[in-house]
Protein backbone atom coordinates (compact mmCIF):
# COMPACT_ATOMS: atom_id res chain seq x y z
CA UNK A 1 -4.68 69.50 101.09
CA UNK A 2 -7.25 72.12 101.68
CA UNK A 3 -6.31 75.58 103.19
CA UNK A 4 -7.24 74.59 107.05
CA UNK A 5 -5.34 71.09 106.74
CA UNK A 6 -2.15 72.66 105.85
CA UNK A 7 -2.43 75.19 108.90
CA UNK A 8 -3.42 72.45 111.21
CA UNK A 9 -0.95 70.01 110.23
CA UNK A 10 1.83 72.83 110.59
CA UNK A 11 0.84 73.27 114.16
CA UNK A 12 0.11 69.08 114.89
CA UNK A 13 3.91 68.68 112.89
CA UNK A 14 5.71 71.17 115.88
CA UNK A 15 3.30 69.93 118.51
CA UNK A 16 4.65 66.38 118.17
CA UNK A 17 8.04 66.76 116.95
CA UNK A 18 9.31 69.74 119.65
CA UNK A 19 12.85 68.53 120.09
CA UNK A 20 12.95 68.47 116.35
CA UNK A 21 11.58 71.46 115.12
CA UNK A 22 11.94 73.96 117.92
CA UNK A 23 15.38 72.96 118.45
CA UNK A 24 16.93 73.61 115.57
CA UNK A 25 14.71 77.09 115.38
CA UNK A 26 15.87 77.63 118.87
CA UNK A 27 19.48 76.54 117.71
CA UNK A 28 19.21 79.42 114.72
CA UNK A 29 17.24 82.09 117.07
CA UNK A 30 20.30 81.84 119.57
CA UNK A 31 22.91 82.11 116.81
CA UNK A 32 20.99 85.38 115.72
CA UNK A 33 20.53 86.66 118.64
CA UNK A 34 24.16 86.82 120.23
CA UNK A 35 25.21 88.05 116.48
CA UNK A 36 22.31 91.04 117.40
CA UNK A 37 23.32 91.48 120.74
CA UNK A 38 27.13 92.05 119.75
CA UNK A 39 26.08 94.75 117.34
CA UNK A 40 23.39 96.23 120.22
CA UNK A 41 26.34 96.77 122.32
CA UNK A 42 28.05 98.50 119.95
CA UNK A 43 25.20 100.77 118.73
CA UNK A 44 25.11 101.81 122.21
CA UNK A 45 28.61 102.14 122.41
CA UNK A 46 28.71 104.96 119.67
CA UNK A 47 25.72 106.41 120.69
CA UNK A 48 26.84 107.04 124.62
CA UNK A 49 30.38 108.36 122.99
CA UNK A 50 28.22 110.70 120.32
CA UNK A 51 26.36 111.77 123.83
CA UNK A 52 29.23 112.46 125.70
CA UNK A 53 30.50 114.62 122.63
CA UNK A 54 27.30 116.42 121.83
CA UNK A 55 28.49 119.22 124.05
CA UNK A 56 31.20 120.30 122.17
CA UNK A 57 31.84 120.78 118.85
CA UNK A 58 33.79 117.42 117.00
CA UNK A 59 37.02 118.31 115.02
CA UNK A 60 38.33 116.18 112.11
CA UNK A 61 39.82 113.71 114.23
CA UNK A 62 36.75 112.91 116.53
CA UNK A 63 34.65 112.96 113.86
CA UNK A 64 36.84 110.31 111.95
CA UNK A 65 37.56 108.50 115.25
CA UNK A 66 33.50 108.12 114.96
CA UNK A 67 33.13 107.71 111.56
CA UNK A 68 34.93 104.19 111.82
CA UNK A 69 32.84 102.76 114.23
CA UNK A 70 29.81 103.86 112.52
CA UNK A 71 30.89 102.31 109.47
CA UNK A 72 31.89 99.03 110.98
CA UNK A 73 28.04 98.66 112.45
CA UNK A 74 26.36 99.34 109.44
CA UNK A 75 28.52 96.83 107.57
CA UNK A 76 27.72 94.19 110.60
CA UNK A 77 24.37 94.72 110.47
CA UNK A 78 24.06 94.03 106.56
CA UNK A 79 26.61 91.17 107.16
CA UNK A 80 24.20 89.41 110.42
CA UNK A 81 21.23 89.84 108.51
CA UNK A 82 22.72 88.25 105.61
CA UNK A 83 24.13 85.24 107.34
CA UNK A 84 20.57 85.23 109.37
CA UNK A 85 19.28 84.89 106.21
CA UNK A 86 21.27 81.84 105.10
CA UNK A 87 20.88 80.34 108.21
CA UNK A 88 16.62 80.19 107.85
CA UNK A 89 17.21 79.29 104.66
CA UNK A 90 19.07 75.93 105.97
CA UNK A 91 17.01 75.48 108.70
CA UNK A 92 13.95 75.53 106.59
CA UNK A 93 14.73 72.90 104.37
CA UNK A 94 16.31 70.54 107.19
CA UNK A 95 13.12 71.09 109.28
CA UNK A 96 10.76 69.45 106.10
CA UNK A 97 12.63 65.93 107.24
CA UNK A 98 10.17 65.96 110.23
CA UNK A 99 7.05 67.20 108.37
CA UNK A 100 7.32 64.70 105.72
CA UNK A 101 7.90 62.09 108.19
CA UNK A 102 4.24 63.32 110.21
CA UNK A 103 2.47 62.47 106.80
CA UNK A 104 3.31 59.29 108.39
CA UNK A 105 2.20 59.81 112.04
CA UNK A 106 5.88 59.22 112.45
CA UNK A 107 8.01 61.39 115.17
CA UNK A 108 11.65 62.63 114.58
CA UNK A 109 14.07 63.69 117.38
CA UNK A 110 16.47 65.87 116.86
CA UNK A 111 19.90 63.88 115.85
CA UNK A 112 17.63 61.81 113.81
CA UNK A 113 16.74 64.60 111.72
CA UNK A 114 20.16 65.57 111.76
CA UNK A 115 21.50 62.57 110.20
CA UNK A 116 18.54 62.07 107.99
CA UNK A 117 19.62 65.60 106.31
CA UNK A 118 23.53 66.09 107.28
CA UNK A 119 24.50 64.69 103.55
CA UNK A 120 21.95 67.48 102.10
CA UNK A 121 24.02 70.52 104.09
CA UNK A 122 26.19 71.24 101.47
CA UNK A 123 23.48 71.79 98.70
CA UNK A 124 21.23 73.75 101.16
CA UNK A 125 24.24 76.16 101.98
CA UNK A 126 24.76 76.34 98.51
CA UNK A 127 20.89 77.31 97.35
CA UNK A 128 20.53 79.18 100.43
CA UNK A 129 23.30 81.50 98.89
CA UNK A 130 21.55 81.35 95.68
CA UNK A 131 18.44 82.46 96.98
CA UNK A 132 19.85 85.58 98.60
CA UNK A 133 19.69 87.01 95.01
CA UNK A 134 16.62 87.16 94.99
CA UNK A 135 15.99 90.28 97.11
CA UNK A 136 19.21 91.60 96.31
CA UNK A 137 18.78 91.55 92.15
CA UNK A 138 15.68 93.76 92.53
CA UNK A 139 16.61 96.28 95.42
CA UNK A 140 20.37 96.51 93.79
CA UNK A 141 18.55 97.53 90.33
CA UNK A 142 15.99 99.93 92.06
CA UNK A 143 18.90 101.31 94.12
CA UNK A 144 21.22 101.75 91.06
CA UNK A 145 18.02 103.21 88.64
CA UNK A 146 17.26 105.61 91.63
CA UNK A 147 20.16 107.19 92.22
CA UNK A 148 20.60 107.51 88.22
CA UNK A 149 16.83 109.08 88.19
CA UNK A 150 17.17 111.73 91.05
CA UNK A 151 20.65 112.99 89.85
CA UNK A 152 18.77 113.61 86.86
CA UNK A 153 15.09 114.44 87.18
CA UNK A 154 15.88 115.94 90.96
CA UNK A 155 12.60 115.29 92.99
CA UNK A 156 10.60 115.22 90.29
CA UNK A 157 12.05 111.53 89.80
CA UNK A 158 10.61 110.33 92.07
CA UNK A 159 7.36 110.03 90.02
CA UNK A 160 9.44 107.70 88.24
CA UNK A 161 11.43 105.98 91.61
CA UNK A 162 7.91 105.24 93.61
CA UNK A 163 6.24 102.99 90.70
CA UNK A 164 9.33 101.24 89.69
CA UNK A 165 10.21 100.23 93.83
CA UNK A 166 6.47 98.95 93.66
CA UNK A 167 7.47 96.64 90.77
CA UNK A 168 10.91 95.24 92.57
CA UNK A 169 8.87 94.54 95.62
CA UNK A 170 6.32 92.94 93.44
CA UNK A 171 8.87 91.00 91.75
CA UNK A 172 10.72 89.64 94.61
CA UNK A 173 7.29 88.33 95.84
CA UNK A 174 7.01 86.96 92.75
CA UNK A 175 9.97 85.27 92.79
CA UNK A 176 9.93 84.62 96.86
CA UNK A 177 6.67 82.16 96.31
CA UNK A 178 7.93 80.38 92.91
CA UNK A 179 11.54 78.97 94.68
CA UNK A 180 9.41 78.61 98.14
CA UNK A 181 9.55 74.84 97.73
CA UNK A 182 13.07 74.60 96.86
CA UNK A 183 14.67 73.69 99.86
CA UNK A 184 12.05 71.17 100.91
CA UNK A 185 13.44 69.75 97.19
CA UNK A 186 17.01 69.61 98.04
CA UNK A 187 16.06 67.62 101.00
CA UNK A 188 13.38 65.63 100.34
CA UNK A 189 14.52 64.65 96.66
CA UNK A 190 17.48 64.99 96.97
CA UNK A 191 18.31 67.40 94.37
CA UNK A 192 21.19 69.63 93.78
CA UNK A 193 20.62 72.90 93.62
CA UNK A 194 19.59 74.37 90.07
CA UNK A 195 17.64 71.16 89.83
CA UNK A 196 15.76 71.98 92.98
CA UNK A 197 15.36 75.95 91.62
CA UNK A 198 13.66 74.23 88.71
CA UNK A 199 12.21 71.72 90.66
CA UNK A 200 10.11 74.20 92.91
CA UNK A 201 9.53 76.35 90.00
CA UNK A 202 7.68 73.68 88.30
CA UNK A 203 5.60 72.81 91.00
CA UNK A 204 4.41 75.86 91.77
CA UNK A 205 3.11 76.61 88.22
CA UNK A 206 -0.75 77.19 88.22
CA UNK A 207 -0.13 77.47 92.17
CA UNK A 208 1.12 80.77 92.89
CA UNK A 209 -2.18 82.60 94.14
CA UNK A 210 -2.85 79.56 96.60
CA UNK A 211 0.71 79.15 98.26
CA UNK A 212 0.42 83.23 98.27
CA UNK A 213 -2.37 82.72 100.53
CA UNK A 214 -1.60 80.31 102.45
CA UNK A 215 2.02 82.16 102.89
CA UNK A 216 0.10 85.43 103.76
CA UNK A 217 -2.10 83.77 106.67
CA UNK A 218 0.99 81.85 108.09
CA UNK A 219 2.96 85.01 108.46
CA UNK A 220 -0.36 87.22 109.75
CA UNK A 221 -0.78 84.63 112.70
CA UNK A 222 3.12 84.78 113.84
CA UNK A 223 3.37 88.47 113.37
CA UNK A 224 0.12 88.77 115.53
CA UNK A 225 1.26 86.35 118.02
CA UNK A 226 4.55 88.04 118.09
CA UNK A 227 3.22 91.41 118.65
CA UNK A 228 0.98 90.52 121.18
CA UNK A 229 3.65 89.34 123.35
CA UNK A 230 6.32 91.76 122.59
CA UNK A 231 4.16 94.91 123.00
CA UNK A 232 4.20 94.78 126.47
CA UNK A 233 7.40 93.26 127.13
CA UNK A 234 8.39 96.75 125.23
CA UNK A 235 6.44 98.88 127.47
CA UNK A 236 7.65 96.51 130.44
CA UNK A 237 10.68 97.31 129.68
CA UNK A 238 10.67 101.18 129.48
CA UNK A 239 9.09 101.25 133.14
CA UNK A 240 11.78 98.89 134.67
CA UNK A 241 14.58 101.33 133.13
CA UNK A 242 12.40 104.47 134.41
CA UNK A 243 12.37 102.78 137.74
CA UNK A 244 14.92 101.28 138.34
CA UNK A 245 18.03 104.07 137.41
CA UNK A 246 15.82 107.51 137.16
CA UNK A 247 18.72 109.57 138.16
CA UNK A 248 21.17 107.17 136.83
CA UNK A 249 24.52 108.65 135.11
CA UNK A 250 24.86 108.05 131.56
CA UNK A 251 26.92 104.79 131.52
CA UNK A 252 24.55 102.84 134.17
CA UNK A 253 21.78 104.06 132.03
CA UNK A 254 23.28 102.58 129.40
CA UNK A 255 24.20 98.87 131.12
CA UNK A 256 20.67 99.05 132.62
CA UNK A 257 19.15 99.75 128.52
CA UNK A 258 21.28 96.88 127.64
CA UNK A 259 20.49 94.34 129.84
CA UNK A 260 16.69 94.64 129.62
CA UNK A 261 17.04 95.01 125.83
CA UNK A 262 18.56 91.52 126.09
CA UNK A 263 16.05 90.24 128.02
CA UNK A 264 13.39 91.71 125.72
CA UNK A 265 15.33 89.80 122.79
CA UNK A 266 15.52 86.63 123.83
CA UNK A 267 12.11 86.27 124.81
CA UNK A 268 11.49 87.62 121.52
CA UNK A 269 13.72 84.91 120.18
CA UNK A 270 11.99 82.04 122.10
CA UNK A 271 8.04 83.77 119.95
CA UNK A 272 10.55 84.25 116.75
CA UNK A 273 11.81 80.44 117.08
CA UNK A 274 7.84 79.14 117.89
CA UNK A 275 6.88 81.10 114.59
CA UNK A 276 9.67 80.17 112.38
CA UNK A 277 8.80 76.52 113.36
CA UNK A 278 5.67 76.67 112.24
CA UNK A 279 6.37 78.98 109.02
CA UNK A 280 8.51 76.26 108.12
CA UNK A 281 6.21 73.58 108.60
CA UNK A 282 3.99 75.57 106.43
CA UNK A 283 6.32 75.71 103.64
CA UNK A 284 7.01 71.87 103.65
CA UNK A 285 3.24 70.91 103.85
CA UNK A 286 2.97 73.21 100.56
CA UNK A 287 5.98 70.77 99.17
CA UNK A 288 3.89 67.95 99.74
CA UNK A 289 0.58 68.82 98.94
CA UNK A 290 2.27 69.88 95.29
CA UNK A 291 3.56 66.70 95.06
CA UNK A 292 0.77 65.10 96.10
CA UNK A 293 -1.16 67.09 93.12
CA UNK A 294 1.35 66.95 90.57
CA UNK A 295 3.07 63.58 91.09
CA UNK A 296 0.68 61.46 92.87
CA UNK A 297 2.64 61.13 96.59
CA UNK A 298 -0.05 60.39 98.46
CA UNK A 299 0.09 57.05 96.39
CA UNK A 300 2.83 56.16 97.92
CA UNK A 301 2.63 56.91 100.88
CA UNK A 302 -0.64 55.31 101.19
CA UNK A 303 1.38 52.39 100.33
CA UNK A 304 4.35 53.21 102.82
CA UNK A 305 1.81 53.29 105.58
CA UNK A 306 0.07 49.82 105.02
CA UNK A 307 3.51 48.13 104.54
CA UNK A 308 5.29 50.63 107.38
CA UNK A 309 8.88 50.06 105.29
CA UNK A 310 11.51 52.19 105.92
CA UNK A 311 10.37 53.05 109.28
CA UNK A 312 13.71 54.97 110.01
CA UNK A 313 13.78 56.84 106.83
CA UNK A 314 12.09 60.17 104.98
CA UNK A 315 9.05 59.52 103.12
CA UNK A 316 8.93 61.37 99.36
CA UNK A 317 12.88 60.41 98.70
CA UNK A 318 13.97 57.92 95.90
CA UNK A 319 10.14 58.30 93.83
CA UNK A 320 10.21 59.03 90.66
CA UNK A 321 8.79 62.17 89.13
CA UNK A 322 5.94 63.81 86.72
CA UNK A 323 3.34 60.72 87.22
CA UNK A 324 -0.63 61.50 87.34
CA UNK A 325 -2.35 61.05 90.52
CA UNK A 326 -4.31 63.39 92.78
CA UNK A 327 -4.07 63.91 96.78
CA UNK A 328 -6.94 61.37 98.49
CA UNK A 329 -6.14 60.92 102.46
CA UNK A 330 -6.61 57.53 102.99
CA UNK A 331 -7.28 55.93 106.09
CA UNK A 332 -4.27 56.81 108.52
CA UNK A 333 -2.85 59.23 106.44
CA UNK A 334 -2.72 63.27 107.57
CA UNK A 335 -2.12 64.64 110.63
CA UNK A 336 -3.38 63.24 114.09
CA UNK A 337 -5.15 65.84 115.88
CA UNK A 338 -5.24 64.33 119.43
């Protein structure tokens, strides 16, 4: 597929399967959010009890009393993002059920996706935890290495810290675009999960500057989109809470910062759920068009289309692998764009 195909046919996959594919982003943007708003009203929590406190100086005991809490909401935040994390991951991989089946022309609700993938769950929990690694390796390693450096070197180190951070980010990119595919594998193919880690890496051999791109664009149009809405929703927001309680005490100050932060977040949710959609979409078209490249798919498919068997079922699954062919869009084939 050719750069503006893949884009288009992200966008024509979420147009025409909505119940599908924002759904289940909704679904995972709602999980994340209430997770996010628990810790929000805790963060504010601690920070109206720090205000209350600033006054006066804090003995032992207040300042352990605090300590606690603070402690607790740093270890929630790492623990949400992490299980936010997993929970993409999942989604991401169930959601390339309804793009494969749109290289069809061929709609998917939403409990027919469901089904199509629920024997697939366990393996995408499963690589979903794997892939958290690959962030973590690198930043644990630059985190351990750093500390080791500055005790040593003092700030002089960080000559040393700066360049080596640059190569961890570098190599989780790295790493980021070669297992991209992967979940798209466990689904589609059916693979467990080190067989779909090899299975993407494989593919994407010879690839990685192209899915880079295509990666880069996907995620410059959502973050643009996103900003553009939330930037004034943030200012928005400011003026209500300026407006509305200008003399207000510190605890209605507080209720009134919560309740529009909420508001602010799930409208944010509803952008974040329209852009993971179509991030994911992205992703799976990648899948295919590497298939398509490396193992001739658009051979069969071609074929699935003039026959129309398995109507009910996922294009891609039950093929067999490594056979030459090259992606040529026959008649039918693609994405509709009416």
């Amino acid at each position: 597929m050719l750069f503006g195909e893949v884009l288009d046919g992200a966008f024509q996959t979420v147009r025409r399967n909505p119940a599908a594919m924002l759904g289940s982003s909704l679904l995972g943007q709602c999980v994340s959010l209430l997770l996010a708003a628990t810790l929000i009203a805790g963060t504010l929590d601690l920070l109206t009890r720090l205000e209350l406190a600033s006054g006066s100086r804090l003995d032992r005991d207040e300042t352990t009393a605090l300590l606690g809490p603070a402690l607790g909401l740093f270890a929630g935040g790492l623990g949400v993002s992490l299980l936010t994390a997993i929970l993409m991951s999942i989604l991401s991989g169930v959601m390339a059920v309804p793009v494969s089946r749109s290289s069809l022309n061929r709609r998917t609700g939403f409990k027919q996706m469901w089904v199509l993938v629920r024997h697939r769950l366990l393996a995408l929990t499963g690589l979903s935890l794997l892939m958290l690694l690959v962030p973590l390796v690198p930043l644990g390693l630059l985190f351990v290495m750093a500390v080791a450096i500055l005790t040593g070197m003092g700030p002089a180190g960080l000559l040393i810290v700066l360049p080596l951070g640059l190569g961890a980010l570098a190599v989780t990119v790295w790493l980021s675009i070669k297992l991209l595919v992967a979940p798209a594998a466990v689904t589609i193919e059916e693979l467990g999960v080190i067989d779909a880690l090899r299975r993407s890496w494989a593919l994407t051999t010879a690839n990685w500057w192209r899915i880079l791109g295509i990666v880069l664009v996907a995620g410059l149009i959502v973050g643009v989109i996103g900003q553009v809405v939330q930037i004034p929703i943030t200012f928005a927001v400011g003026g209500i809470s300026s407006t509305v309680t200008p003399h207000a005490g510190i605890e209605q100050q507080t209720n009134t910062d919560l309740l529009l932060t909420i508001i602010g977040m799930v409208v944010g949710g509803l952008v974040g759920a329209l852009g993971f959609a179509f991030q994911s979409a992205v992703s799976a078209l990648v899948y295919l068009d590497l298939r398509m490249r490396r193992d001739g798919l658009d051979v069969d498919l071609q074929r699935m289309l003039e026959s129309g068997s398995d109507p009910d079922g996922v294009p891609g699954r039950g093929l067999p692998l490594h056979r030459p062919g090259g992606w040529q869009q026959g008649p039918g084939m693609g994405f509709p764009t009416g």
